[in-house]
C-alpha atoms as a PDB file:
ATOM      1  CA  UNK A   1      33.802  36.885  -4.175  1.00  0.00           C
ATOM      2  CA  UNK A   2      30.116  37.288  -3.198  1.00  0.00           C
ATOM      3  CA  UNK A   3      28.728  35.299  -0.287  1.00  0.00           C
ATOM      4  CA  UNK A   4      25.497  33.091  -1.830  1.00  0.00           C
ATOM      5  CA  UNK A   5      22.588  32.654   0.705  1.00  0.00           C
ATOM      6  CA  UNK A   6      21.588  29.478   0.536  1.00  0.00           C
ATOM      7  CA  UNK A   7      17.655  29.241  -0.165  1.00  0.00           C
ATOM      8  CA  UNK A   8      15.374  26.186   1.624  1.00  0.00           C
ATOM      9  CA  UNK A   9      14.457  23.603  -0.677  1.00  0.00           C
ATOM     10  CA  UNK A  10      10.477  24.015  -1.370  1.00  0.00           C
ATOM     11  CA  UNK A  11       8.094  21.872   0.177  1.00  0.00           C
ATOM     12  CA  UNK A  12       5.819  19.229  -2.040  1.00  0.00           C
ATOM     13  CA  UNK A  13       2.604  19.087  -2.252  1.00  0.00           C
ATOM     14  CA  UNK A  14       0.070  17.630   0.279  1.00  0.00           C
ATOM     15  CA  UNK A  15      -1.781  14.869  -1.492  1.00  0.00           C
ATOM     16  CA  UNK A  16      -4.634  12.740   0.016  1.00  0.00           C
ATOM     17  CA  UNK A  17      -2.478   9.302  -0.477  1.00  0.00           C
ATOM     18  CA  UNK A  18      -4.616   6.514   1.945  1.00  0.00           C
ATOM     19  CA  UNK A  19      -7.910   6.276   1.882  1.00  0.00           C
ATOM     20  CA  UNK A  20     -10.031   5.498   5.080  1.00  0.00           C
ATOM     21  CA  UNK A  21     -10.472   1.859   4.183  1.00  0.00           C
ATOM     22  CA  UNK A  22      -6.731   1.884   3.948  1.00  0.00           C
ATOM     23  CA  UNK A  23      -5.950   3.512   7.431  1.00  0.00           C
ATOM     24  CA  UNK A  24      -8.448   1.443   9.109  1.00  0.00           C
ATOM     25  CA  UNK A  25      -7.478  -1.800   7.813  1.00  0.00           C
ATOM     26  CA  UNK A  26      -3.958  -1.230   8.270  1.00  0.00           C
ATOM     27  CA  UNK A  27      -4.170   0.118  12.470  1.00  0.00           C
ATOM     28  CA  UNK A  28      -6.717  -3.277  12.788  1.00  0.00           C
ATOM     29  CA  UNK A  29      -3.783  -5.538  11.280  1.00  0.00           C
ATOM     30  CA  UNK A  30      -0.984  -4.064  13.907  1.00  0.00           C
ATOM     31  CA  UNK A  31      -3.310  -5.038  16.672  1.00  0.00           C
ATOM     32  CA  UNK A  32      -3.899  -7.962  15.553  1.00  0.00           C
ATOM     33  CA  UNK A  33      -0.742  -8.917  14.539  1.00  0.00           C
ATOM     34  CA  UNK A  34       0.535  -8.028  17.966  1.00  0.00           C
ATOM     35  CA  UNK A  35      -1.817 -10.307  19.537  1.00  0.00           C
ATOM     36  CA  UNK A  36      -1.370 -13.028  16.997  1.00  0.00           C
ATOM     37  CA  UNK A  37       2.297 -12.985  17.619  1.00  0.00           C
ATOM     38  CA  UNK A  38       2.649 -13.067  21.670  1.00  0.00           C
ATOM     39  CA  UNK A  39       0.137 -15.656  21.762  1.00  0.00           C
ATOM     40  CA  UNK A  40       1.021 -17.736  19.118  1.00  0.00           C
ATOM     41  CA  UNK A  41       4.615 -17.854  21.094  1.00  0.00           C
ATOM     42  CA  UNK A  42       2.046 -18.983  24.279  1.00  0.00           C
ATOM     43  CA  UNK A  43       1.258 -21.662  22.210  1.00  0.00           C
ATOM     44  CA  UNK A  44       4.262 -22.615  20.552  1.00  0.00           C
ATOM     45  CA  UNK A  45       5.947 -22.889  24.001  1.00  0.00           C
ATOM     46  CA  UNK A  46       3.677 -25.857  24.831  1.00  0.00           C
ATOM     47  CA  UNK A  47       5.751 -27.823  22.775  1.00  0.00           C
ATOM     48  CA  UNK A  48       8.574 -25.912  21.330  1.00  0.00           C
ATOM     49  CA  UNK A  49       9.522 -27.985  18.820  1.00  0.00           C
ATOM     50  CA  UNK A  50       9.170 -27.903  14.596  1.00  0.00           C
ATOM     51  CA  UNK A  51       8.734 -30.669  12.483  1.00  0.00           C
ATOM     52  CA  UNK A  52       8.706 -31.263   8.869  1.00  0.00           C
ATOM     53  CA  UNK A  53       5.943 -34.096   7.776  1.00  0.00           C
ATOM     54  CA  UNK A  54       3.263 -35.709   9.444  1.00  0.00           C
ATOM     55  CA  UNK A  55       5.005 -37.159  12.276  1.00  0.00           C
ATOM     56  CA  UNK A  56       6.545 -35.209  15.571  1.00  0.00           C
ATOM     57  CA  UNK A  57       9.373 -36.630  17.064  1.00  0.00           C
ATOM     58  CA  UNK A  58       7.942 -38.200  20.421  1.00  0.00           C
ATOM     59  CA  UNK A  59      10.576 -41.193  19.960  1.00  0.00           C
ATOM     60  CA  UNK A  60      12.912 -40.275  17.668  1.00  0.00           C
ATOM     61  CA  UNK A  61      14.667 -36.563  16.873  1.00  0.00           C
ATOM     62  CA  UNK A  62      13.259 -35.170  13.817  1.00  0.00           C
ATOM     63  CA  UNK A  63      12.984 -31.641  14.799  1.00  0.00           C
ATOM     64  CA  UNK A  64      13.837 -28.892  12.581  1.00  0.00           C
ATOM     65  CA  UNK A  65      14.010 -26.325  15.438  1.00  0.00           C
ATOM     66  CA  UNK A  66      13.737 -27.095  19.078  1.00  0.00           C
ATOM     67  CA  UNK A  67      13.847 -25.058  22.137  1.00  0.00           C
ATOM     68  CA  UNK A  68      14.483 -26.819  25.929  1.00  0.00           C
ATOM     69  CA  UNK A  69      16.769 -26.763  28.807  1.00  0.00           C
ATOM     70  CA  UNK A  70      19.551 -28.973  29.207  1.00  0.00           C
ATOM     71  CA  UNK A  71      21.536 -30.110  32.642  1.00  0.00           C
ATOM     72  CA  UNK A  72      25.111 -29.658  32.767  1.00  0.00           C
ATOM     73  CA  UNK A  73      28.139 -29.171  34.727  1.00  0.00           C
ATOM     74  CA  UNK A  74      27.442 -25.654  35.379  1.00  0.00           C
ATOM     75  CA  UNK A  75      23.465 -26.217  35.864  1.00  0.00           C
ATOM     76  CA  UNK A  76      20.381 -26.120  34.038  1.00  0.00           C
ATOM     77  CA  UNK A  77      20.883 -24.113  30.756  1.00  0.00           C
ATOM     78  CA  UNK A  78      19.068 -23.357  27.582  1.00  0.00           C
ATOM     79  CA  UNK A  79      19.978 -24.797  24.284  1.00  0.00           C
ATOM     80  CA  UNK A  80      18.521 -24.047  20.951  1.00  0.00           C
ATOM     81  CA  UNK A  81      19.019 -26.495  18.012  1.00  0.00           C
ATOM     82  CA  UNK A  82      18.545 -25.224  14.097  1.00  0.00           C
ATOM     83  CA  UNK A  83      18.860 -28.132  11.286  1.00  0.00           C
ATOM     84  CA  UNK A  84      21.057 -30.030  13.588  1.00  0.00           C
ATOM     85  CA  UNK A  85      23.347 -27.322  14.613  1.00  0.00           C
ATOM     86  CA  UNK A  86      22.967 -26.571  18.933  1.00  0.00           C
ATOM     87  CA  UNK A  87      23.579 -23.091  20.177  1.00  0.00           C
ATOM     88  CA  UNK A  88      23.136 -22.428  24.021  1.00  0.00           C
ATOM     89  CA  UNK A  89      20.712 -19.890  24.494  1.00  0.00           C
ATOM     90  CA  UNK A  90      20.592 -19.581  28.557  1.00  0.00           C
ATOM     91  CA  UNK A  91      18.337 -16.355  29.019  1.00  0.00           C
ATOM     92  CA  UNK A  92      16.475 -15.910  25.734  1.00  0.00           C
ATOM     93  CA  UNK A  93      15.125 -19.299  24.098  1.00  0.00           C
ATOM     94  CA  UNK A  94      14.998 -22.820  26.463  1.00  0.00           C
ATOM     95  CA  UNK A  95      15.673 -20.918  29.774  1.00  0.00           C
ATOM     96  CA  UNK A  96      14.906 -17.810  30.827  1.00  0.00           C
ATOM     97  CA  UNK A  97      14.309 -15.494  33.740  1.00  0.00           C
ATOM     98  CA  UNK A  98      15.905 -14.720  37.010  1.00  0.00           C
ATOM     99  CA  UNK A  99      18.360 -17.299  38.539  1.00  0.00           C
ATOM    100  CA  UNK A 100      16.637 -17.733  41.560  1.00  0.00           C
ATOM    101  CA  UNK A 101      13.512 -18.373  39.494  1.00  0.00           C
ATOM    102  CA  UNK A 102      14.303 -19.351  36.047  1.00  0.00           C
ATOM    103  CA  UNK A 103      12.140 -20.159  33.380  1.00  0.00           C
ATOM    104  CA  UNK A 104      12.188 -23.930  31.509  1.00  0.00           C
ATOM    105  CA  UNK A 105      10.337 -23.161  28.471  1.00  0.00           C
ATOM    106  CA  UNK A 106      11.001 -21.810  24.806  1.00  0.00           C
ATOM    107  CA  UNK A 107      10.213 -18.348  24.638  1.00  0.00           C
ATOM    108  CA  UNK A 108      10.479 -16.528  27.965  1.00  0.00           C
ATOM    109  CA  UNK A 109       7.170 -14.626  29.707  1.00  0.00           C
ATOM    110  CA  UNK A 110       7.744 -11.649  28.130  1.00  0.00           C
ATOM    111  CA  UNK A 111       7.217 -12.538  25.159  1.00  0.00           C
ATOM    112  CA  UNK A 112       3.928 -14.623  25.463  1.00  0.00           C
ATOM    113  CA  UNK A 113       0.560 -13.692  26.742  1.00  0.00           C
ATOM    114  CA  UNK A 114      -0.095 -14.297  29.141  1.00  0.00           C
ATOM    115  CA  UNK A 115       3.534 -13.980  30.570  1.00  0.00           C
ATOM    116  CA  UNK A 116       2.738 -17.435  32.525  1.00  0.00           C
ATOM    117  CA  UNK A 117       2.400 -20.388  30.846  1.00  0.00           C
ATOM    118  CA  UNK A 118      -1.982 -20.681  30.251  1.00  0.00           C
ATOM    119  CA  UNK A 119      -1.892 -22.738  26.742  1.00  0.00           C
ATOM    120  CA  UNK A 120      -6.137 -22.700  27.025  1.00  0.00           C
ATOM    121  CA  UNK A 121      -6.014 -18.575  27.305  1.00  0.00           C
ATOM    122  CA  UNK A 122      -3.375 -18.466  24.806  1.00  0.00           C
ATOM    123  CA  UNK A 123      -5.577 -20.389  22.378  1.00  0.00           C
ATOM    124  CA  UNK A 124      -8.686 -18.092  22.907  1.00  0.00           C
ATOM    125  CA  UNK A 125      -6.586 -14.694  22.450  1.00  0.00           C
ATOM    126  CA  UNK A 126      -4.790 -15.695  19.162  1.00  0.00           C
ATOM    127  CA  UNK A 127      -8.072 -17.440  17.535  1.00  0.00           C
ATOM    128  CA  UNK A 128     -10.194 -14.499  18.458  1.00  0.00           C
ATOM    129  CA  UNK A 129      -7.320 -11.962  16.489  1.00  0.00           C
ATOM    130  CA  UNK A 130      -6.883 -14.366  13.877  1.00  0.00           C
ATOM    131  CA  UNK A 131     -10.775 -14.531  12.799  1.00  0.00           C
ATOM    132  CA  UNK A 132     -10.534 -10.005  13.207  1.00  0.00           C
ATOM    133  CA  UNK A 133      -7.457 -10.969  11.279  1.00  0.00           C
ATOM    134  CA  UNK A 134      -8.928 -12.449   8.661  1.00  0.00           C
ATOM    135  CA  UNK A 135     -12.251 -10.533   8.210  1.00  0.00           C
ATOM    136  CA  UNK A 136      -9.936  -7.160   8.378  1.00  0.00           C
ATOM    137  CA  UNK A 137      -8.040  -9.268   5.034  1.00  0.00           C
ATOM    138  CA  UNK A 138     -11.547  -9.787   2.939  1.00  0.00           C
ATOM    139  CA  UNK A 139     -12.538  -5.863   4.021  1.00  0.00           C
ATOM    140  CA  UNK A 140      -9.126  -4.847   2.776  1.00  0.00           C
ATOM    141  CA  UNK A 141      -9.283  -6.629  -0.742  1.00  0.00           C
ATOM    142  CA  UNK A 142     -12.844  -5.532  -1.502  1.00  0.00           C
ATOM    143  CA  UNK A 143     -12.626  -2.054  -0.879  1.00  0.00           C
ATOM    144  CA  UNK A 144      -8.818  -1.758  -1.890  1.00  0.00           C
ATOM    145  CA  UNK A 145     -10.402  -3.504  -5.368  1.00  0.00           C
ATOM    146  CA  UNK A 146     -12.980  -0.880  -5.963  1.00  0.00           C
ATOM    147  CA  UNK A 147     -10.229   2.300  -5.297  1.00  0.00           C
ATOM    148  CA  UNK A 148      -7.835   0.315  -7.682  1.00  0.00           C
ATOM    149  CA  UNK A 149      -5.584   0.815  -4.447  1.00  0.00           C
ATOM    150  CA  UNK A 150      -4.542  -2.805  -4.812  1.00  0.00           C
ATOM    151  CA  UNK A 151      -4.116  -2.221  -9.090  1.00  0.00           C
ATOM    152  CA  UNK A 152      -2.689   1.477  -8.181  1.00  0.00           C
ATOM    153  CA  UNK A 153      -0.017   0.734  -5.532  1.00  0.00           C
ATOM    154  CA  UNK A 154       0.251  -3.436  -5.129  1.00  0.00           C
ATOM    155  CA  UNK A 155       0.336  -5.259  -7.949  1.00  0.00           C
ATOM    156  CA  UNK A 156       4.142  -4.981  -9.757  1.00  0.00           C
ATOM    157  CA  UNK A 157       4.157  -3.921 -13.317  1.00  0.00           C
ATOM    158  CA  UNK A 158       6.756  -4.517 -15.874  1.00  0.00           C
ATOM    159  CA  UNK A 159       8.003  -0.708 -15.288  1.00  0.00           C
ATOM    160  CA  UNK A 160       8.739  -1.691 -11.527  1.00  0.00           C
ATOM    161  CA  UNK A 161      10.318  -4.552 -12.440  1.00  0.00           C
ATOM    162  CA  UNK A 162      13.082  -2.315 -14.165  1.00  0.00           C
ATOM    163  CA  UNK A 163      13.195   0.398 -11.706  1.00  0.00           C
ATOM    164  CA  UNK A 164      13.913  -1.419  -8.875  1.00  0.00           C
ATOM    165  CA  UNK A 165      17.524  -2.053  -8.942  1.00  0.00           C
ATOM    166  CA  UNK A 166      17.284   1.748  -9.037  1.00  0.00           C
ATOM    167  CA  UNK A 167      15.057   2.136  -6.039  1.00  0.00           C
ATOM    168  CA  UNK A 168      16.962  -0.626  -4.004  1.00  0.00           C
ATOM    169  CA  UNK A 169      19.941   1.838  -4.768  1.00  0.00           C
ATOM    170  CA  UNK A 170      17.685   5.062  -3.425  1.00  0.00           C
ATOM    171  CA  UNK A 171      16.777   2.910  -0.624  1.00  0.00           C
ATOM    172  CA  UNK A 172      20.277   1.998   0.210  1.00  0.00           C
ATOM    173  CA  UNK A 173      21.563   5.386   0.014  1.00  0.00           C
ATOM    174  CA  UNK A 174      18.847   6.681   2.350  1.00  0.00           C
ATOM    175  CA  UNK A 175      17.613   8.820  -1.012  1.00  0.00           C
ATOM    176  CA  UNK A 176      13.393   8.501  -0.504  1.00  0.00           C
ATOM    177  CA  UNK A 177      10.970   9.718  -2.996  1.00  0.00           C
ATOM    178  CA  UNK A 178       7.643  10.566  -1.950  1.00  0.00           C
ATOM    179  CA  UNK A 179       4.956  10.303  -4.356  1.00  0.00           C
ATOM    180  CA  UNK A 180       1.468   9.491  -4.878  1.00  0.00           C
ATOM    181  CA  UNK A 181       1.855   5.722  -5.348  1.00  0.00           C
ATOM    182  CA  UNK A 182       4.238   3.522  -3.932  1.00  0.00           C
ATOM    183  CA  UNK A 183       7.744   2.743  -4.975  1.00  0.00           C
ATOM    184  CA  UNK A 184       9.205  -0.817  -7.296  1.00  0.00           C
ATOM    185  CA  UNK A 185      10.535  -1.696  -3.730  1.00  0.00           C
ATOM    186  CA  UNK A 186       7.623  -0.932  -1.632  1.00  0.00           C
ATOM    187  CA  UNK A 187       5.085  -2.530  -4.288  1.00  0.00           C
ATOM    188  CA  UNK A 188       7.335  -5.883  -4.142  1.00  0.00           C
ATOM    189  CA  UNK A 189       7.326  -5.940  -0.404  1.00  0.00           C
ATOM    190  CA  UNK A 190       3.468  -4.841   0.011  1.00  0.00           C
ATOM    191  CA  UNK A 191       3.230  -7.682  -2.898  1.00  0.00           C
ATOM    192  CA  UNK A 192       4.792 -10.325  -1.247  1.00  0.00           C
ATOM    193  CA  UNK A 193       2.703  -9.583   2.416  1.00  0.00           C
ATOM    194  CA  UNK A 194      -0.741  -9.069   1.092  1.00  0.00           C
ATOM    195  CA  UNK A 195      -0.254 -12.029  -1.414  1.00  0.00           C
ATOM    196  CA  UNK A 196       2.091 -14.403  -0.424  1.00  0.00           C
ATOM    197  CA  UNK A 197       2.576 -14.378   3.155  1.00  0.00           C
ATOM    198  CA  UNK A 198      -0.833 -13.433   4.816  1.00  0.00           C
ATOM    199  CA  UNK A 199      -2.604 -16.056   2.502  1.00  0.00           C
ATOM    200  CA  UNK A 200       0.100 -18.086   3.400  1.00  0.00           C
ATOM    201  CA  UNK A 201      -0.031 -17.427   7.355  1.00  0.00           C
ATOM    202  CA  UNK A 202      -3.797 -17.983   7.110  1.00  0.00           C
ATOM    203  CA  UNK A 203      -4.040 -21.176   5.212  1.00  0.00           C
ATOM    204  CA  UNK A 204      -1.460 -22.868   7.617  1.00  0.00           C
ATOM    205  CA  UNK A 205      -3.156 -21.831  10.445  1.00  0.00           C
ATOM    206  CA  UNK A 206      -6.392 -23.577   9.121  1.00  0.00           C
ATOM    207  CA  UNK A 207      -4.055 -26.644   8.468  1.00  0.00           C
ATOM    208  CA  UNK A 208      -3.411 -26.587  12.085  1.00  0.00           C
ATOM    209  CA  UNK A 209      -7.012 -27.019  13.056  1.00  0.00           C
ATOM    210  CA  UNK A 210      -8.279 -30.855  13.326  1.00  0.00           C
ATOM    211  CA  UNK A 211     -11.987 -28.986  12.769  1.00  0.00           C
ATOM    212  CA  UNK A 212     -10.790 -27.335   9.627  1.00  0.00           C
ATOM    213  CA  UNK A 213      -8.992 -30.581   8.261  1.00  0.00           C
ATOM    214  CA  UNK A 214     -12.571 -32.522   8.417  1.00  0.00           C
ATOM    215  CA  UNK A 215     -14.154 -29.862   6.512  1.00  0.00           C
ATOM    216  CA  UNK A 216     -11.393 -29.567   4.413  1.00  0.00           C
ATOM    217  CA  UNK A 217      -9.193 -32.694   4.122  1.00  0.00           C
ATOM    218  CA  UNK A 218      -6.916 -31.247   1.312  1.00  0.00           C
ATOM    219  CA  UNK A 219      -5.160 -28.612   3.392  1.00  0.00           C
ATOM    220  CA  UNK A 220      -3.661 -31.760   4.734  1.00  0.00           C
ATOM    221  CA  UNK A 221      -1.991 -32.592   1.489  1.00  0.00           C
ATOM    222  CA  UNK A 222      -1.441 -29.148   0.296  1.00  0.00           C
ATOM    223  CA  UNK A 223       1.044 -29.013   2.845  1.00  0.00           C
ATOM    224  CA  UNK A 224       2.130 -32.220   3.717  1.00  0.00           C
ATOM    225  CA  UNK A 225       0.974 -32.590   7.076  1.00  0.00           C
ATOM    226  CA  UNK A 226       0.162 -30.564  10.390  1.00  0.00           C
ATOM    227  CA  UNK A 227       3.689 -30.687  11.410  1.00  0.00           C
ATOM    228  CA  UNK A 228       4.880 -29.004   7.958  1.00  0.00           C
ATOM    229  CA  UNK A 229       2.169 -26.645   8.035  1.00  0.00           C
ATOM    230  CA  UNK A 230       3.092 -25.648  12.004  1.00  0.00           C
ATOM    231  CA  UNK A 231       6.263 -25.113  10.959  1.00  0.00           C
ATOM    232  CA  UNK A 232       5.392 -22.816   7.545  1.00  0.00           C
ATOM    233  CA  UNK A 233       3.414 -21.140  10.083  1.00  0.00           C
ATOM    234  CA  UNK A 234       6.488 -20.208  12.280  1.00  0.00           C
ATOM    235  CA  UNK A 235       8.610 -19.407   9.023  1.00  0.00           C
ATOM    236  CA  UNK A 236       6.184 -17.229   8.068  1.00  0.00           C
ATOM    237  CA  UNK A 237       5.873 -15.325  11.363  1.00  0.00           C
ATOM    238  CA  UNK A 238       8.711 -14.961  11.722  1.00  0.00           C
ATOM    239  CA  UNK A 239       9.136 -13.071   8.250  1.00  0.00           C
ATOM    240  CA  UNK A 240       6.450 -10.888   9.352  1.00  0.00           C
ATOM    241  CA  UNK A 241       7.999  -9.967  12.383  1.00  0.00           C
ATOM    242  CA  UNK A 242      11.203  -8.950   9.776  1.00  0.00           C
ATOM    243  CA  UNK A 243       9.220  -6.824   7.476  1.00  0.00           C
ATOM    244  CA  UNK A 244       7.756  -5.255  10.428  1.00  0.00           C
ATOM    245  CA  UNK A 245      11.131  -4.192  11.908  1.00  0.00           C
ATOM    246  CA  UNK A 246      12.189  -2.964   8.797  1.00  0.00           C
ATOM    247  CA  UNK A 247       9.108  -0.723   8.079  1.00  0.00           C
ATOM    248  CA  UNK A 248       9.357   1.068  11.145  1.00  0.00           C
ATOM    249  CA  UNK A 249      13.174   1.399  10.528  1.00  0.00           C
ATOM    250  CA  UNK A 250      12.125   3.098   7.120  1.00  0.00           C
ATOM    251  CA  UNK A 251       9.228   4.712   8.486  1.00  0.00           C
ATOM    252  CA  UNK A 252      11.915   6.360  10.784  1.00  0.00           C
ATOM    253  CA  UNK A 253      14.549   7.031   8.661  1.00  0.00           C
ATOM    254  CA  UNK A 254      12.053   8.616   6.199  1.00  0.00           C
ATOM    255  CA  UNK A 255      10.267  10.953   8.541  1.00  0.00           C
ATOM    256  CA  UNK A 256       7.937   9.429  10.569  1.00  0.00           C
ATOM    257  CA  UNK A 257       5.595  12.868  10.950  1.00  0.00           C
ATOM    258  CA  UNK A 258       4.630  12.277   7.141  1.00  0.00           C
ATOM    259  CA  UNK A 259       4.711   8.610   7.071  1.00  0.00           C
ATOM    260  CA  UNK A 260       2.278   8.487  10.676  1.00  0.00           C
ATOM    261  CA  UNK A 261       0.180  11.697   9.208  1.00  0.00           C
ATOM    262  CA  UNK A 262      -0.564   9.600   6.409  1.00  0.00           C
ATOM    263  CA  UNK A 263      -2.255   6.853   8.203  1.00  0.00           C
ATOM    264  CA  UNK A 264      -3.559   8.805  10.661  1.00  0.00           C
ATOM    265  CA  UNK A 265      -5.303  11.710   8.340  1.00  0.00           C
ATOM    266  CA  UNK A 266      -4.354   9.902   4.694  1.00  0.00           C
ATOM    267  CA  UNK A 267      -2.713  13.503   3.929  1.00  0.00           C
ATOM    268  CA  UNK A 268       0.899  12.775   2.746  1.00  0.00           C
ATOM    269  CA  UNK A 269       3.666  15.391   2.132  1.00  0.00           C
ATOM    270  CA  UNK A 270       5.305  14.407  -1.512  1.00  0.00           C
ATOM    271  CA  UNK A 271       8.490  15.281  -2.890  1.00  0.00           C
ATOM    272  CA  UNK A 272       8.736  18.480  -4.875  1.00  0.00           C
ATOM    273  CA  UNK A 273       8.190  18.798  -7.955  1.00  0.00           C
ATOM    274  CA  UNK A 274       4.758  16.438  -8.165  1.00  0.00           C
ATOM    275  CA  UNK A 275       2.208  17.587  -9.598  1.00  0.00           C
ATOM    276  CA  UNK A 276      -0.878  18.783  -8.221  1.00  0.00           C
ATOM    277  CA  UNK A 277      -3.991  17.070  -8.359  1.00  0.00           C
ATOM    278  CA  UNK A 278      -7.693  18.823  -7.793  1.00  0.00           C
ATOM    279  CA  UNK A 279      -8.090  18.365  -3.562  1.00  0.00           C
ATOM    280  CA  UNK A 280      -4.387  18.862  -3.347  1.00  0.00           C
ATOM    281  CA  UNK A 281      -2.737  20.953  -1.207  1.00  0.00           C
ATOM    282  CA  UNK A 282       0.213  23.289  -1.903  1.00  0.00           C
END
């Protein structure tokens, strides 16, 4: 019985997948977002409570989340509440820090900026990102309209629609296909980011704004109140912060020298087997 060698699978083709507007746009938004986030938590912590409606509880509990330290027994400790139900939390949400000096507040230092509590710096640093934010967002959907990136690779199509059980399968199964456009499951999630959730993220955050609200008085009823909005707001960062985690996790698991080289130099390495395009490489 002959011994078989067994021969490398062939590398795909290099293909010039994101354009400049794209790689730009997309590094700007992860600073941002960064900024947005830590800061935001700066200002959340000044009253770390969520509310649903146009009323905060001041003299009556109708919190839908609320961070804050409790005495007991054993000493001061953190407790987190969620639609009624109480968790204690002593060291990550309501009290945090060392035990000689501990932290009374809803997210700990680290996680703010600044790391102290400065709710007037906090403001500054997450308005300032939030207007690059924004103009980055208007940048993004006029170029990305003219290079049909947004038709190309964004918007779902009725043959994505039927291949994604199949590509939540792939995905599952750590089975990745690299082509020149995105994948059913990557178009639904880029979908749902660029057209649900940044608009969303935006709009609240206008809501929030007494200054806004006089220009614009039916953001108020849109979404039911300041309180309603502040807490969309949180929902919706914190769904960010989720698809964020579980890009890099792909990104990763995928090989993260192609997936970086392609928003670094928009040169991506696709699977076998596609074809070439003029400008491609071998």
């Amino acid at each position: 019985m002959s011994e078989q060698t067994a021969v490398p699978a062939s590398k795909g083709p290099l293909i010039y997948r994101q354009s400049a507007w794209t790689r730009v746009t997309h590094w700007i938004w992860a600073i941002c977002l960064f900024f947005l986030l830590l800061s935001g938590l700066q200002i959340f912590n000044a009253h770390p409570s969520l509310y649903v409606g146009q009323q905060s509880g001041f003299e009556f509990d109708n919190a839908v989340l609320s961070m804050s330290a409790v005495n007991t027994d054993a000493g001061p400790r953190g407790r987190t509440t969620v639609l009624g139900y109480t968790f204690d939390t002593t060291g990550v949400f309501g009290m945090s820090g060392s035990a000689d000096r501990p932290q009374f507040q809803g997210f700990p230092g680290a996680a703010t900026i600044p790391s102290y509590r400065d709710l007037g710096t906090g403001r500054v640093v997450h308005f300032f990102f939030g207007w690059v934010f924004v103009l980055t967002m208007f940048v993004w959907f006029l170029a990305s309209f003219f290079n049909r990136h947004i038709w190309r690779d964004i918007i779902v199509k009725p043959k994505d629609v039927t291949g994604l059980p199949k590509d939540i399968v792939d995905h599952a199964t750590l089975r990745f296909h690299h082509g020149r456009s995105y994948t059913p499951l990557q178009k639904v999630a880029y979908f749902g980011v660029f057209f649900i959730l940044f608009p969303l993220i935006i709009a609240t955050g206008l809501t929030m704004s007494p200054g806004m609200d006089s220009m614009f008085p039916w953001l108020l009823d849109i979404f039911q109140g300041r309180q309603t909005a502040r807490t969309i707001h949180f929902v919706v960062m914190s769904l960010l912060v989720l698809f964020f985690v579980v890009h890099i996790i792909m990104v990763i698991i995928a090989n993260p020298f192609n997936e970086l080289r392609s928003m670094i130099t928009g040169w991506y390495r696709a699977s076998p087997g596609t074809p070439l395009n003029e400008g491609d490489k071998p």
